[in-house]
Structure formats: C-alpha cells, structure tokens
Protein backbone atom coordinates (compact mmCIF):
# COMPACT_ATOMS: atom_id res chain seq x y z
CA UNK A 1 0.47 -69.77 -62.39
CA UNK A 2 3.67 -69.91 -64.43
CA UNK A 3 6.89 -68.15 -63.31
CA UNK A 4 7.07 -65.65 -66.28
CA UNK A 5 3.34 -64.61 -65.14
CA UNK A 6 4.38 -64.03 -61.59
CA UNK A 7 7.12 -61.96 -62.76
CA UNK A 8 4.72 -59.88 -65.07
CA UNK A 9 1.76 -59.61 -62.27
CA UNK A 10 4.94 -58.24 -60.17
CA UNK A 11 6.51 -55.90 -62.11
CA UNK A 12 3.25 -54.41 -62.85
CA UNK A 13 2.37 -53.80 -58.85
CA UNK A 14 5.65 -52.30 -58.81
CA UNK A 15 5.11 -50.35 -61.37
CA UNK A 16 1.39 -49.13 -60.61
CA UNK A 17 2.56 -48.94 -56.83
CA UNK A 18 5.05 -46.42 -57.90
CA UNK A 19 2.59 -44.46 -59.91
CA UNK A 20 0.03 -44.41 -56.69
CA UNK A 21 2.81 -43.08 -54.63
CA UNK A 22 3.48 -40.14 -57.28
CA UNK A 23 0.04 -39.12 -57.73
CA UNK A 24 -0.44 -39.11 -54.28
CA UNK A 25 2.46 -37.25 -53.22
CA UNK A 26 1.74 -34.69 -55.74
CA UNK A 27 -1.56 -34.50 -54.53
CA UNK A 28 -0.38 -33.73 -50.74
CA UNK A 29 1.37 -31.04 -52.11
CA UNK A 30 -0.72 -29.72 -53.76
CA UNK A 31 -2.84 -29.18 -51.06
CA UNK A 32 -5.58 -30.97 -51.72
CA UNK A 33 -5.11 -34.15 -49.55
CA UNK A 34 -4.45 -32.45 -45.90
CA UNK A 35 -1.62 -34.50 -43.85
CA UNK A 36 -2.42 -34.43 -39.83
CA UNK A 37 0.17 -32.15 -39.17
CA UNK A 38 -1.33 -30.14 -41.57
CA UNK A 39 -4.88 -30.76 -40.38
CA UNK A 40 -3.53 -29.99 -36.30
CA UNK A 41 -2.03 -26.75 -37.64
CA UNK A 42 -4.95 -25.40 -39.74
CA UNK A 43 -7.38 -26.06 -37.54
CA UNK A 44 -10.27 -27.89 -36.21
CA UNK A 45 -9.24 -29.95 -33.84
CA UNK A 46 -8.03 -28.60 -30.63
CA UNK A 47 -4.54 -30.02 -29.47
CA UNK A 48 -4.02 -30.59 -25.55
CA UNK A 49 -2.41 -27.22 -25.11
CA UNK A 50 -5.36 -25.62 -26.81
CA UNK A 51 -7.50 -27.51 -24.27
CA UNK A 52 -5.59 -26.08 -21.23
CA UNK A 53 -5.50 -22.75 -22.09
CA UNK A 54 -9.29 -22.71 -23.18
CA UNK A 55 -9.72 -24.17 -19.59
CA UNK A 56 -7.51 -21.67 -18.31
CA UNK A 57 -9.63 -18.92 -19.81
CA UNK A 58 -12.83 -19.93 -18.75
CA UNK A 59 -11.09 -19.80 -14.98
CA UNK A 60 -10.32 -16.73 -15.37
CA UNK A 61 -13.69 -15.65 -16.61
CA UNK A 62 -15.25 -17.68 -13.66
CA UNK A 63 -13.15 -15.47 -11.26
CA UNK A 64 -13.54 -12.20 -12.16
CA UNK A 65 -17.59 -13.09 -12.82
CA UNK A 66 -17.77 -14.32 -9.26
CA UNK A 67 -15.46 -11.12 -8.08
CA UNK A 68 -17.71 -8.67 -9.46
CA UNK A 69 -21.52 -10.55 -8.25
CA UNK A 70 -19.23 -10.18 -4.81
CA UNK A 71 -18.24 -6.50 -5.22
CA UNK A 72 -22.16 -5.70 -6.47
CA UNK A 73 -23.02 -7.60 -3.06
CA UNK A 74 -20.76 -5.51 -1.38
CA UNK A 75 -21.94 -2.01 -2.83
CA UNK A 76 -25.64 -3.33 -2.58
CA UNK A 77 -24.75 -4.28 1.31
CA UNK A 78 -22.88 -0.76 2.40
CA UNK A 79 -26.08 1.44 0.60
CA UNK A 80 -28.92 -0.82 2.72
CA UNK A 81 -26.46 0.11 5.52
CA UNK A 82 -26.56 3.58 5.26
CA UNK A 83 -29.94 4.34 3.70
CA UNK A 84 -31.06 1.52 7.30
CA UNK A 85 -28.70 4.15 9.40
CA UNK A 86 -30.42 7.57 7.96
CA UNK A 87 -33.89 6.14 8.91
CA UNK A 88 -32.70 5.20 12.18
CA UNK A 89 -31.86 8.70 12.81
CA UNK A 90 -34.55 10.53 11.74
CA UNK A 91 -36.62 7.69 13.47
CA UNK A 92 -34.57 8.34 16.66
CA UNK A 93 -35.01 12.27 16.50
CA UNK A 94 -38.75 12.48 15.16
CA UNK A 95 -39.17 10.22 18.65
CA UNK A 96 -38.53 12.94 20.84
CA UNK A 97 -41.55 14.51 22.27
CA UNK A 98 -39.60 17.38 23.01
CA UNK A 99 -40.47 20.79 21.47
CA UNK A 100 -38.35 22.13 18.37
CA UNK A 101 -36.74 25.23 16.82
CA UNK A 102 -35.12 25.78 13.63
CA UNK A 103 -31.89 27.69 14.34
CA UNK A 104 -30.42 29.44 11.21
CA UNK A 105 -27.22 30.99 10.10
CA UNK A 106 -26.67 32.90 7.06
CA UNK A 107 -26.15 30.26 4.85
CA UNK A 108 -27.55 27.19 7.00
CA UNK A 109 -29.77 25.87 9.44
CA UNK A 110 -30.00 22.92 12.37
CA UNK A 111 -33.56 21.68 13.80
CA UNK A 112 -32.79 21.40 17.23
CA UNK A 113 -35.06 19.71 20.48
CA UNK A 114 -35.23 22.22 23.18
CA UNK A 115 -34.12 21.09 26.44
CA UNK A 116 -35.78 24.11 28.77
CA UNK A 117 -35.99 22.39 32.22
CA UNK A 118 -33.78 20.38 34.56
CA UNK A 119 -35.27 17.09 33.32
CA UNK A 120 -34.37 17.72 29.51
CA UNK A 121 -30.97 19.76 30.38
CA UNK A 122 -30.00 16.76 32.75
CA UNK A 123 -30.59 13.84 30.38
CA UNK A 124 -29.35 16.03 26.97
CA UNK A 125 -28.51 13.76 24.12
CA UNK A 126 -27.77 10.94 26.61
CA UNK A 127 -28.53 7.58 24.70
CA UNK A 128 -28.81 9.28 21.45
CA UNK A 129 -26.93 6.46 18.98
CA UNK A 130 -26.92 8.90 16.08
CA UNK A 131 -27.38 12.26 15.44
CA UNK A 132 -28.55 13.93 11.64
CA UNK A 133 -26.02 15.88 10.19
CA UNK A 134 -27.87 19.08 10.62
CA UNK A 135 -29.83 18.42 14.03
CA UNK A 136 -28.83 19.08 17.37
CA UNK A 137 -30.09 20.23 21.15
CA UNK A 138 -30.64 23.62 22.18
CA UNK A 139 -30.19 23.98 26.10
CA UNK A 140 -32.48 26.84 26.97
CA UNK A 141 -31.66 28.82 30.65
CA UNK A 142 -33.92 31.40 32.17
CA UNK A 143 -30.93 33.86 32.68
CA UNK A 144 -27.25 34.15 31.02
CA UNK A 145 -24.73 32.59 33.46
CA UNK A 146 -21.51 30.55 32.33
CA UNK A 147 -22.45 27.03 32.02
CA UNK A 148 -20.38 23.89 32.70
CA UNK A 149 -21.50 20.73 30.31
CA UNK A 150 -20.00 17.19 30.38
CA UNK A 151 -20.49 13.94 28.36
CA UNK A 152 -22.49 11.75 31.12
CA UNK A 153 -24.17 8.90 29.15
CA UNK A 154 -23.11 10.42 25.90
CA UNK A 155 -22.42 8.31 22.68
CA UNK A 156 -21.64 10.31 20.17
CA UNK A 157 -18.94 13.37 19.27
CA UNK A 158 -20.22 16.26 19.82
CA UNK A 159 -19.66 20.49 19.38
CA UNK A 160 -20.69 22.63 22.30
CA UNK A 161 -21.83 26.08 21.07
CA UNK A 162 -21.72 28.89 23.64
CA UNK A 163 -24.74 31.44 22.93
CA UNK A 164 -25.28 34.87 24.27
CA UNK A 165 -28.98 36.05 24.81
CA UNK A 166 -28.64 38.02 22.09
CA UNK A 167 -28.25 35.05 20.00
CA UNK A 168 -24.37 35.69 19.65
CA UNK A 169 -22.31 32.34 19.04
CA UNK A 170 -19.29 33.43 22.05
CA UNK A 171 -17.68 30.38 21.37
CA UNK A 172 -16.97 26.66 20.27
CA UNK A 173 -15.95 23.71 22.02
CA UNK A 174 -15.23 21.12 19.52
CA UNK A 175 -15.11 17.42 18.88
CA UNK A 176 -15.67 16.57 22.48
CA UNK A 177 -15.33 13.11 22.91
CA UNK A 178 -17.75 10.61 25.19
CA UNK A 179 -14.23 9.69 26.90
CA UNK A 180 -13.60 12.71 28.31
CA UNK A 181 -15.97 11.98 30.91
CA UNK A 182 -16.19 13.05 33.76
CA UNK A 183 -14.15 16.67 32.51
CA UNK A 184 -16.65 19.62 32.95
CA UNK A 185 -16.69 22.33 29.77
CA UNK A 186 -17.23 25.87 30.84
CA UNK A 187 -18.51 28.63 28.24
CA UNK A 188 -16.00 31.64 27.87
CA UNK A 189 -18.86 33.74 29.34
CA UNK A 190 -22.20 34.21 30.48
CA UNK A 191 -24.67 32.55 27.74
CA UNK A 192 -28.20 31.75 27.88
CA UNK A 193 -28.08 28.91 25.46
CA UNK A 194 -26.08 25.98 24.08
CA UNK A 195 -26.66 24.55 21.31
CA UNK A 196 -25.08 20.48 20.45
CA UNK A 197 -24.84 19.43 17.10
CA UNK A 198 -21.95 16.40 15.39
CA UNK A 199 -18.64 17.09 16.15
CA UNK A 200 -17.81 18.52 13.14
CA UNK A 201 -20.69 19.98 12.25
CA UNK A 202 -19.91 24.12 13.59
CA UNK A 203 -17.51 24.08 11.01
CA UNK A 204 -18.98 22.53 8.55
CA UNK A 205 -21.95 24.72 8.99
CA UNK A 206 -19.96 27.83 9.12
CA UNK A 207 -20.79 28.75 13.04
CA UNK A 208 -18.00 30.10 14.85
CA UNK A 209 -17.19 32.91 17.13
CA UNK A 210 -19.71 36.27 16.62
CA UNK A 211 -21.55 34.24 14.20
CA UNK A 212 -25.49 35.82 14.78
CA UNK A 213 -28.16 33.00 14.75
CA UNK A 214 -32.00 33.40 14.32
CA UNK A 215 -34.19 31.09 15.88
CA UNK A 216 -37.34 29.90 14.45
CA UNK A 217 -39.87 28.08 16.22
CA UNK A 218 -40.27 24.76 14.08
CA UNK A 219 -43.38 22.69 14.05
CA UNK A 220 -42.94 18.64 15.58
C-alpha cells in the first residue's frame, strides 16, 4: 500500500472512530444504552450489601418463626398441664369411697366427703395432692364440743370452718399451712362440724362468721 493510502485509510478511522464515540455517547445519555452504574442502581442485580441485608432479613424471620412454634409449645404445654391436673383431682376425689353432701351457701356450694368416725376424722385429707376448688371434708361429731384440728400428713393449704349444730359458720381459720405441724387449731366454741376446703376458698366462696349453710345429701 502506498503512503498517501495509509494516510487516507487513517484519517478515515479517525474520523469514523470519532463519529462511533458521538453516537454512542449520545446514546448513553439518552438512556437507551444502560452504563453498569446505571444498571447496579436501577436494579436487577443485587450488590453485596443487598445480599447481606436480604440474609439479615431472612434471620430475623427465622427467629421470630422459631420464637413463636416455641411460645405455641409453651401455651400448648401449660393447658395439657392443667387440663392433666383438673382430671387428677376429680380422679383423686371421685376415689373416695366415702359418703358425700352438698353443703350450700346463698350464693355457692362445696361437695364435701363426710368423715363421721374416728377412722375418717383421723386420716382427714391426709395424702390428698390436690383439692377442687369447690370440694372439701366435712368432719361430722355426734355432739357439739370445741374441736382441736392439726395438719398431720397434710399437703395442701387449707381453711378450717367452725360449724354450730345449727349449721352456723362460728368461725374461720384460714390458710393453714402443712408447716405448721404439729400446732393444734381450736374452734372459738362448741361445733358439731368442720368443714375443709382450699385455703382461700371461705372467702372466695363468701363463708365467714354467722354465715347459715344447708346441707344436702349428694349422691357418689
């Protein structure tokens, strides 16, 4: 190739070159070739920040998923506890082959096994584990004298309520603990029975001094 043609085949590379570079940089700016920043910016692809905090997230999702199947566990756990604890006390009551009454106030009312000999009055609610909210023992005597009770072999709380024979609440001894064995209670007076229920539960259940309770024989 002569020199005058190289010099023509050059000047026209420079020249188209030149006119490539315009078009295309008008092009970029016009939008419609994206550059990578461009490209990072308006989208698609995910950058290593985006990564992290997309990992991040899904942590966080993983945690509190795993903290609430946990707290459901939980819940689930603590209601077969305590529906398993309400069978095993009426399971431990309905055992009894002792003889029942249904003692009633005027707004409430406690089945109670009747302890009427020295056998039953001896052994009371000794060994009971658990005692319904509204059941109890009623201590039955053949005359009214003032009666001494303690918590021998006792598990649970209890309230000692003093009864006249005519069915007269005389008084309360409350929340008496298994601990305070060997201390002796005494009624305030004669009474013919005593009735033991939850510690608690005389309150609860309205039954206080001159309260008047009926009792009702109630069937096993």
């Amino acid at each position: 190739m002569k020199s005058s043609s190289i010099l023509m085949f050059f000047a026209w590379v420079i020249i188209g070159g030149g006119v490539l570079f315009f078009l295309a940089n008008k092009l970029i700016n016009d939008g419609q070739i994206p550059t990578w920043q461009k490209y990072s910016a308006d989208n698609p692809i995910a950058t290593s920040t985006d990564l992290e905090n997309s990992l991040k997230e899904l942590l966080a999702t993983s945690t509190e998923l795993t903290t609430s199947s946990t707290s459901s566990t939980t819940n689930s756990n603590q209601l077969i506890s305590t529906t398993t604890q309400s069978i095993a006390e009426s399971a431990e009551f309905l055992a009894s082959s002792l003889s029942r009454t249904t003692i009633k106030t005027a707004s409430s009312s406690i089945i109670a096994l009747i302890a009427d000999n020295d056998v039953t009055q001896e052994k009371g609610l000794g060994g009971f584990k658990a005692l319904g909210d509204k059941e109890g023992m009623l201590f039955v005597f053949e005359t009214p004298e003032v009666q001494g009770f303690w918590m021998k072999d006792t598990l649970i709380p209890l309230d000692m309520i003093w009864i006249d024979e005519n069915k007269n609440v005389v008084g309360v001894s409350a929340n008496i603990l298994p601990s305070t064995f060997p201390e002796i209670f005494y009624s305030p007076s004669p009474v013919k029975y005593v009735l033991e229920i939850n510690a608690g539960s005389a309150k609860k259940l309205g039954i206080a001094s001159s309260t008047k309770l009926q009792f009702v024989p109630a069937s096993h």
